[in-house]
N, C-alpha and C. Protein backbone atom coordinates (compact mmCIF):
# COMPACT_ATOMS: atom_id res chain seq x y z
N UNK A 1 -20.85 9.01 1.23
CA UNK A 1 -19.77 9.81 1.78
C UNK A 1 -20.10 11.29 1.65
N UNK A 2 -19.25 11.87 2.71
CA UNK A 2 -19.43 13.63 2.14
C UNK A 2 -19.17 14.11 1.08
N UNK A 3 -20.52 14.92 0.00
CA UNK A 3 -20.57 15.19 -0.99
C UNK A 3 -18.89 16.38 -0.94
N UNK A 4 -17.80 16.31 -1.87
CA UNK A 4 -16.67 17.04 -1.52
C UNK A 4 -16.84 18.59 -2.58
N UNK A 5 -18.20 18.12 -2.96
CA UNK A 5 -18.64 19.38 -4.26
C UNK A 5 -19.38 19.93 -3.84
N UNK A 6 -20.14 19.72 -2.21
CA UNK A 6 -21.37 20.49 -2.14
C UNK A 6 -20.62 21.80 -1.19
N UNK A 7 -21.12 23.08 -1.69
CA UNK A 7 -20.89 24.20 -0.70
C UNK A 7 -21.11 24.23 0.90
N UNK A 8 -20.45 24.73 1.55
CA UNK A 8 -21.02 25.13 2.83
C UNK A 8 -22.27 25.64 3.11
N UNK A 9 -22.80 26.88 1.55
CA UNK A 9 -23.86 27.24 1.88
C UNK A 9 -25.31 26.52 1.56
N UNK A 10 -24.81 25.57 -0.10
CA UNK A 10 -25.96 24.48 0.08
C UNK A 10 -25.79 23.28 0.94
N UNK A 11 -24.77 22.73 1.73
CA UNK A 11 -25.16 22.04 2.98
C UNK A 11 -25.84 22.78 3.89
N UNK A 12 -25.72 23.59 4.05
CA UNK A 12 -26.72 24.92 5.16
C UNK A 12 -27.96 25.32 4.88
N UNK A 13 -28.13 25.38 3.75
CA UNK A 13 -29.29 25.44 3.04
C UNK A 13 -30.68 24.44 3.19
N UNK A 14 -29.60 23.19 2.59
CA UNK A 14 -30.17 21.69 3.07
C UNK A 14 -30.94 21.34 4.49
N UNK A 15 -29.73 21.32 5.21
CA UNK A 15 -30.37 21.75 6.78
C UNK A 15 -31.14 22.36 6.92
N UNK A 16 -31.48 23.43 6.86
CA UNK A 16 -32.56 24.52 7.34
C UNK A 16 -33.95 24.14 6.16
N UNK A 17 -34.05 23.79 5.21
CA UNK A 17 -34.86 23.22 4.92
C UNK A 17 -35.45 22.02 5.95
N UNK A 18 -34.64 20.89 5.85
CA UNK A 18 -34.98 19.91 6.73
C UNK A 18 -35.56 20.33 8.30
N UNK A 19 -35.13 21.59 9.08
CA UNK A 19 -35.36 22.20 10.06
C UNK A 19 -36.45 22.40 9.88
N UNK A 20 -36.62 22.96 8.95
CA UNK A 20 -38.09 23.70 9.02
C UNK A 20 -39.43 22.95 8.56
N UNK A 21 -39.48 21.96 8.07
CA UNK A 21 -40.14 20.71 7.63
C UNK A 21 -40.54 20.53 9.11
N UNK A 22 -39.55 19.65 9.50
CA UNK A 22 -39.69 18.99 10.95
C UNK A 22 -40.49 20.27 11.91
N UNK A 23 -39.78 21.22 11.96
CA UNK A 23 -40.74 22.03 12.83
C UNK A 23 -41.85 22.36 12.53
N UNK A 24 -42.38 22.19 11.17
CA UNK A 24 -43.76 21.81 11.04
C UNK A 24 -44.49 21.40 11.22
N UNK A 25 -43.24 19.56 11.10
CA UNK A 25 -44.24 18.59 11.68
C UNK A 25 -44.84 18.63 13.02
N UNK A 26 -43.64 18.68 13.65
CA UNK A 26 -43.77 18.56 14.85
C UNK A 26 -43.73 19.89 16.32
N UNK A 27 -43.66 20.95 15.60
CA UNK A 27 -44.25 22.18 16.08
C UNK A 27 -43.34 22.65 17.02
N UNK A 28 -42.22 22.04 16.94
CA UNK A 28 -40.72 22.87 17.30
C UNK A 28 -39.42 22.63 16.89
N UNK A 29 -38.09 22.78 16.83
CA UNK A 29 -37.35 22.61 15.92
C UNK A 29 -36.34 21.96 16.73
N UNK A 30 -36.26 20.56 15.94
CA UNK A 30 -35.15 19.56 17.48
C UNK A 30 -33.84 19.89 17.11
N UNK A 31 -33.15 19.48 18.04
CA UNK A 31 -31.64 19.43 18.33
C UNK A 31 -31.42 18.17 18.32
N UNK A 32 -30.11 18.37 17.93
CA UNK A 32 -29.47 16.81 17.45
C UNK A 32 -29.75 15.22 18.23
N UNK A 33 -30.16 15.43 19.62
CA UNK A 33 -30.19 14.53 20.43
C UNK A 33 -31.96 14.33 20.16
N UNK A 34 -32.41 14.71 19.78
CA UNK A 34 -34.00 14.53 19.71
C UNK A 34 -34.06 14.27 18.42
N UNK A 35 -33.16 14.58 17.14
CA UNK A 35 -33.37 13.56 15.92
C UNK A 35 -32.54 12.35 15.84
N UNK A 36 -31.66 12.01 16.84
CA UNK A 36 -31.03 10.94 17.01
C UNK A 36 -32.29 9.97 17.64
N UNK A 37 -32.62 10.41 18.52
CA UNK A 37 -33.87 9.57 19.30
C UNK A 37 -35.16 9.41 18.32
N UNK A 38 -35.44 10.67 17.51
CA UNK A 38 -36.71 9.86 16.58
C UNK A 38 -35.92 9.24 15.59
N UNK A 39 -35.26 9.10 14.80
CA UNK A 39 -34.32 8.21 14.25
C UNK A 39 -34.50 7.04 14.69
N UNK A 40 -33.92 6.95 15.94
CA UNK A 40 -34.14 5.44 16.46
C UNK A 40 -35.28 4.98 16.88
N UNK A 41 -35.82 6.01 17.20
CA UNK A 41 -37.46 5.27 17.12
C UNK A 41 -38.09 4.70 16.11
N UNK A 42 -37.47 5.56 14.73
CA UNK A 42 -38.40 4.92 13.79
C UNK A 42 -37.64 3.70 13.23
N UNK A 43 -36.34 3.49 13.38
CA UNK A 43 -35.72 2.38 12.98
C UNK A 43 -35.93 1.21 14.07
N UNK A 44 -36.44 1.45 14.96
CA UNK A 44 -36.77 0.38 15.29
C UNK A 44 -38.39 -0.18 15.67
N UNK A 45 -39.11 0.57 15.04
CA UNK A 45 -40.53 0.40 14.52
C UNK A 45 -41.63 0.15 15.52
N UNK A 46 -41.16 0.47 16.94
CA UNK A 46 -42.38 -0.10 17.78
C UNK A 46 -43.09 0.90 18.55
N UNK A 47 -43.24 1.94 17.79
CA UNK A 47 -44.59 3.32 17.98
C UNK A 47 -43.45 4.17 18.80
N UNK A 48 -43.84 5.19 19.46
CA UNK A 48 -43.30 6.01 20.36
C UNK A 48 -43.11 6.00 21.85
N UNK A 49 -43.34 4.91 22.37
CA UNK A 49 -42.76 4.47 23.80
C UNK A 49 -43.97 4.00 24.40
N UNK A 50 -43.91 4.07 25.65
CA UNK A 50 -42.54 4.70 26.63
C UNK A 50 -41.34 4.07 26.89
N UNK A 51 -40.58 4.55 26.87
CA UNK A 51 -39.53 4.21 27.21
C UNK A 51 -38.23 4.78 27.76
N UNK A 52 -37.91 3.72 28.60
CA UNK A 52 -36.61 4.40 29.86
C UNK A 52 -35.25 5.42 29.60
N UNK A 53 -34.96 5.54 30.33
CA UNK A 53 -33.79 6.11 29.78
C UNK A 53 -32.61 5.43 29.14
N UNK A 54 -32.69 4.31 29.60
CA UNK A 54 -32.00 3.70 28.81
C UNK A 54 -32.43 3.43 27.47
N UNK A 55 -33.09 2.98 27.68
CA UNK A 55 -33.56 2.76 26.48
C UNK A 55 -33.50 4.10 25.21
N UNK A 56 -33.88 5.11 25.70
CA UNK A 56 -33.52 6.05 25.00
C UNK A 56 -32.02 6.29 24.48
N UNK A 57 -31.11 6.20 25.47
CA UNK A 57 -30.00 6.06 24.94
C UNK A 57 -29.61 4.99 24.49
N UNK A 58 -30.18 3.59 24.46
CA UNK A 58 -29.72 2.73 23.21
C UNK A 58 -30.47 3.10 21.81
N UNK A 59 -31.67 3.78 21.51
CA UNK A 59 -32.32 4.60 20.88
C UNK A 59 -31.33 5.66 19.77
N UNK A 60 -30.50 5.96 20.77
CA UNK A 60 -29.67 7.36 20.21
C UNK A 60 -28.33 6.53 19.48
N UNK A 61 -28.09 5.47 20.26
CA UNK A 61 -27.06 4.28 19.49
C UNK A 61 -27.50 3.95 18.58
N UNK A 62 -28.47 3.13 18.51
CA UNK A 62 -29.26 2.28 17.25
C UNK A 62 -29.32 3.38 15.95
N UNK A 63 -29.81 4.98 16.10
CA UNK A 63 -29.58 5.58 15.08
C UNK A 63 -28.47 6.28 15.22
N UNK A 64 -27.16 6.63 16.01
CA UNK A 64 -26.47 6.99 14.86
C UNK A 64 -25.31 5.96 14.46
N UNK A 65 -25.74 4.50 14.91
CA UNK A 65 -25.16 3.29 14.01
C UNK A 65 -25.76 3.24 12.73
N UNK A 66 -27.34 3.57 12.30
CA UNK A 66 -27.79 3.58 11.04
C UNK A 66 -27.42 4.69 10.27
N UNK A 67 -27.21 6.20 11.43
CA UNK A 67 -26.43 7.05 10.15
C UNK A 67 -25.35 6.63 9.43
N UNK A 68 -24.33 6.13 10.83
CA UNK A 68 -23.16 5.82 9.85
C UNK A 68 -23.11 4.44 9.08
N UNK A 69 -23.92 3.91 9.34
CA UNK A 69 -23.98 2.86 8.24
C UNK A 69 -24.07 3.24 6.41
N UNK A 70 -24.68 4.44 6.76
CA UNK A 70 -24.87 5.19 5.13
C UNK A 70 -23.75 5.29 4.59
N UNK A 71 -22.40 5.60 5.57
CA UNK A 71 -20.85 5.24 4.92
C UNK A 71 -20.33 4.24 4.93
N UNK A 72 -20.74 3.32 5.36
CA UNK A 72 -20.13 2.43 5.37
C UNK A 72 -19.21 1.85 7.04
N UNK A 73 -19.08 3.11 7.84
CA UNK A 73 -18.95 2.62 8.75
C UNK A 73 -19.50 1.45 10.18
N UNK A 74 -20.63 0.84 9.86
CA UNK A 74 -21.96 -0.09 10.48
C UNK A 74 -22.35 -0.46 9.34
N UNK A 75 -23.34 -2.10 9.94
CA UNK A 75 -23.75 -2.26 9.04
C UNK A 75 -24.81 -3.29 10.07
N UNK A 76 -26.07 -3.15 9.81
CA UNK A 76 -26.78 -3.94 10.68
C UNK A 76 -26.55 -5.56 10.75
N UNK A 77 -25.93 -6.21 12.03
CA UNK A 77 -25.44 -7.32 12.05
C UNK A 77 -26.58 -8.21 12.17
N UNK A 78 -27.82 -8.09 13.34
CA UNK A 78 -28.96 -8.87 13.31
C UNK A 78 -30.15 -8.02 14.34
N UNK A 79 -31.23 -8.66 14.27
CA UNK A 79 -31.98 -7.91 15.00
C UNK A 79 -32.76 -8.99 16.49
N UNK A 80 -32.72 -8.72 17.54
CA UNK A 80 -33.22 -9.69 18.42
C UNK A 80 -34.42 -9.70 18.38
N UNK A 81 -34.56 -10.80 19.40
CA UNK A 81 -36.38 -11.49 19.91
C UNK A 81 -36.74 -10.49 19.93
N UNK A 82 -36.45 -9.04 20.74
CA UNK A 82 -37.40 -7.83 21.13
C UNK A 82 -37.68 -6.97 19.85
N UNK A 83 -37.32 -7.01 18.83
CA UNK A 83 -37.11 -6.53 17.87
C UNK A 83 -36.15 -4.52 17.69
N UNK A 84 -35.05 -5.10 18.45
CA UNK A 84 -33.92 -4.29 18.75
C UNK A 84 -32.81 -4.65 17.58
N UNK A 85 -32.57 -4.09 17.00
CA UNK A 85 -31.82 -3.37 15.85
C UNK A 85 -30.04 -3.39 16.70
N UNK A 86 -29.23 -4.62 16.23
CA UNK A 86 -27.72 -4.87 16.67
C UNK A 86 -26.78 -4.35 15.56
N UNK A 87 -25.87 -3.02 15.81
CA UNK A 87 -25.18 -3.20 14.64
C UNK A 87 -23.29 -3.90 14.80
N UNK A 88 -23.17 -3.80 13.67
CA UNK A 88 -21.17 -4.00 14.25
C UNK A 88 -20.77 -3.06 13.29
N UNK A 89 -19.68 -2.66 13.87
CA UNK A 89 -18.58 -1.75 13.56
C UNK A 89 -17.75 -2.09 12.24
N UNK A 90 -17.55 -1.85 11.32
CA UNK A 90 -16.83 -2.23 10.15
C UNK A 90 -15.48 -1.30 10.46
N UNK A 91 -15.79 -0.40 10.55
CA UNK A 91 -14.40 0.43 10.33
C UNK A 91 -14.40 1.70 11.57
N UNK A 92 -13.32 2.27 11.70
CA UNK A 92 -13.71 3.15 13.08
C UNK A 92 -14.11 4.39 11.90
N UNK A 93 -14.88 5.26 12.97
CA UNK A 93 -15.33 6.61 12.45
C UNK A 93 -14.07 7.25 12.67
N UNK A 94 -13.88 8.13 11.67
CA UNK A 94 -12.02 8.88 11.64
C UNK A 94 -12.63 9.87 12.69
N UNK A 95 -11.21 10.26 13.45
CA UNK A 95 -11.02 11.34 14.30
C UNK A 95 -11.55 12.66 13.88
N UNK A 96 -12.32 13.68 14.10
CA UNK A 96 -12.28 14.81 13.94
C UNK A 96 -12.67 15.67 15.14
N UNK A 97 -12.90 16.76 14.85
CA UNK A 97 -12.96 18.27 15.79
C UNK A 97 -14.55 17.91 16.02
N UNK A 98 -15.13 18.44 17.32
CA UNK A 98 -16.43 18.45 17.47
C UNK A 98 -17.10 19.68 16.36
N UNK A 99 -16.86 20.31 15.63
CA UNK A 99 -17.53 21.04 15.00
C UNK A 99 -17.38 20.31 13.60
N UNK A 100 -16.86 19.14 13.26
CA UNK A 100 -16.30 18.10 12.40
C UNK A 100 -17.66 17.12 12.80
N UNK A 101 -17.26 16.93 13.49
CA UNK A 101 -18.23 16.14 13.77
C UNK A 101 -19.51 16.65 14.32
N UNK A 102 -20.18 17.11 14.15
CA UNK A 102 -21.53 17.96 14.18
C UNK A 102 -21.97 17.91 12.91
N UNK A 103 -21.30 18.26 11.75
CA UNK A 103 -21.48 18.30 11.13
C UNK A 103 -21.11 17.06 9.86
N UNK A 104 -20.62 15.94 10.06
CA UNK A 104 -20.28 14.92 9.93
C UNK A 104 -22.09 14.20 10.15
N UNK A 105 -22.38 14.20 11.28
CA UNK A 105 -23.90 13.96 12.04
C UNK A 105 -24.53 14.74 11.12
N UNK A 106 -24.87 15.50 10.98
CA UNK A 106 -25.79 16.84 10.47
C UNK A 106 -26.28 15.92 8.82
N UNK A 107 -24.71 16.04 8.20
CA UNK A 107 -25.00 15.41 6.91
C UNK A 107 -25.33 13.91 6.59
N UNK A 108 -25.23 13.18 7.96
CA UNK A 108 -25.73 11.57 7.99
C UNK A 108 -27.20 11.99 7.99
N UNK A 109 -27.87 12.81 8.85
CA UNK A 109 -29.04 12.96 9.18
C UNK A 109 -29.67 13.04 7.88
N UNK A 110 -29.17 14.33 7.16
CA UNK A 110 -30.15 14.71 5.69
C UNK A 110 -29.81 13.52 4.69
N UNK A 111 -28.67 12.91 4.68
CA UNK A 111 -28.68 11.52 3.48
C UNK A 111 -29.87 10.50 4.48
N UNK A 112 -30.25 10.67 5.53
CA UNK A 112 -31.04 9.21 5.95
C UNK A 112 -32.34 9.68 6.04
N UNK A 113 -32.88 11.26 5.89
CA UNK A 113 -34.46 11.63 5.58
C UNK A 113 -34.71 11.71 4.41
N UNK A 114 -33.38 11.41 3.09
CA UNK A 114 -33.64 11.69 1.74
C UNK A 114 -33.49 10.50 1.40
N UNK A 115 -33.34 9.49 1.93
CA UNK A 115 -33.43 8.09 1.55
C UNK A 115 -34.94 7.28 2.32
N UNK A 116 -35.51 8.30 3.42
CA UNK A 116 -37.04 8.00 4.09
C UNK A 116 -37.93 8.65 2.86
N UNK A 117 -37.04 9.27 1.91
CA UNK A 117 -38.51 10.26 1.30
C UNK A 117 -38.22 9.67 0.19
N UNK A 118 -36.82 9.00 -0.29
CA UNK A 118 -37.22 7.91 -1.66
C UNK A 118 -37.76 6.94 -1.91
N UNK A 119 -38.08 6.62 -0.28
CA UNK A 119 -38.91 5.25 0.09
C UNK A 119 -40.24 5.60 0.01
N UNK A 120 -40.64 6.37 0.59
CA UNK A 120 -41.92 6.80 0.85
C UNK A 120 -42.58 7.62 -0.20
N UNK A 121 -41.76 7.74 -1.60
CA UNK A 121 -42.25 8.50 -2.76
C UNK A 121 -42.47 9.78 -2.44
């Protein structure tokens, strides 16, 4: 859940760390719809494409069903023959303001690269 102790300025902090990592890696600095899509790329494990547009946007589903699974809202139900990643809905995501929710996203993102980097040592 949202840390209710962490500052505005170390959630901001957090972020821009994570920003700047990634733009390292990858030699420019994405926007939310391009870490939703590598998200789902990597959760669903089958290299970097190609793939359609659709597919991209079930891509952008598949991860931010695994963000919110980190609350508890999803929870991966099964995975098919293609090896596509199904989740279900446990609970609805509460209503908020798009700047609520940006940042709602923002902080799923950094709990699900700090749980890739406890894995990965």
């Amino acid at each position: 859940m949202l840390d209710p102790l962490e500052t505005e300025a170390q959630f901001e902090h957090r972020w821009w760390l994570l920003m700047t990592e990634l733009k390292e890696r990858f030699g420019k600095k994405p926007d939310l719809n391009a870490l939703l899509l590598l998200i789902g790329v990597q959760e669903l494990g089958q290299g970097l494409g190609p793939f359609t547009k659709e597919q991209k946007q079930d891509l952008m589903h598949i991860a931010t069903c695994r963000l919110f699974s980190i609350s508890g809202y999803y929870e991966l139900e099964r995975v098919d023959e293609d090896g596509w990643p199904h989740y279900r809905l446990l609970q609805p995501v509460p209503f908020a303001t798009l700047k609520e929710q940006e940042r709602m996203l923002k902080w799923h993102i950094l709990e699900y690269f700090a749980q890739q980097e406890d894995l990965n040592g």
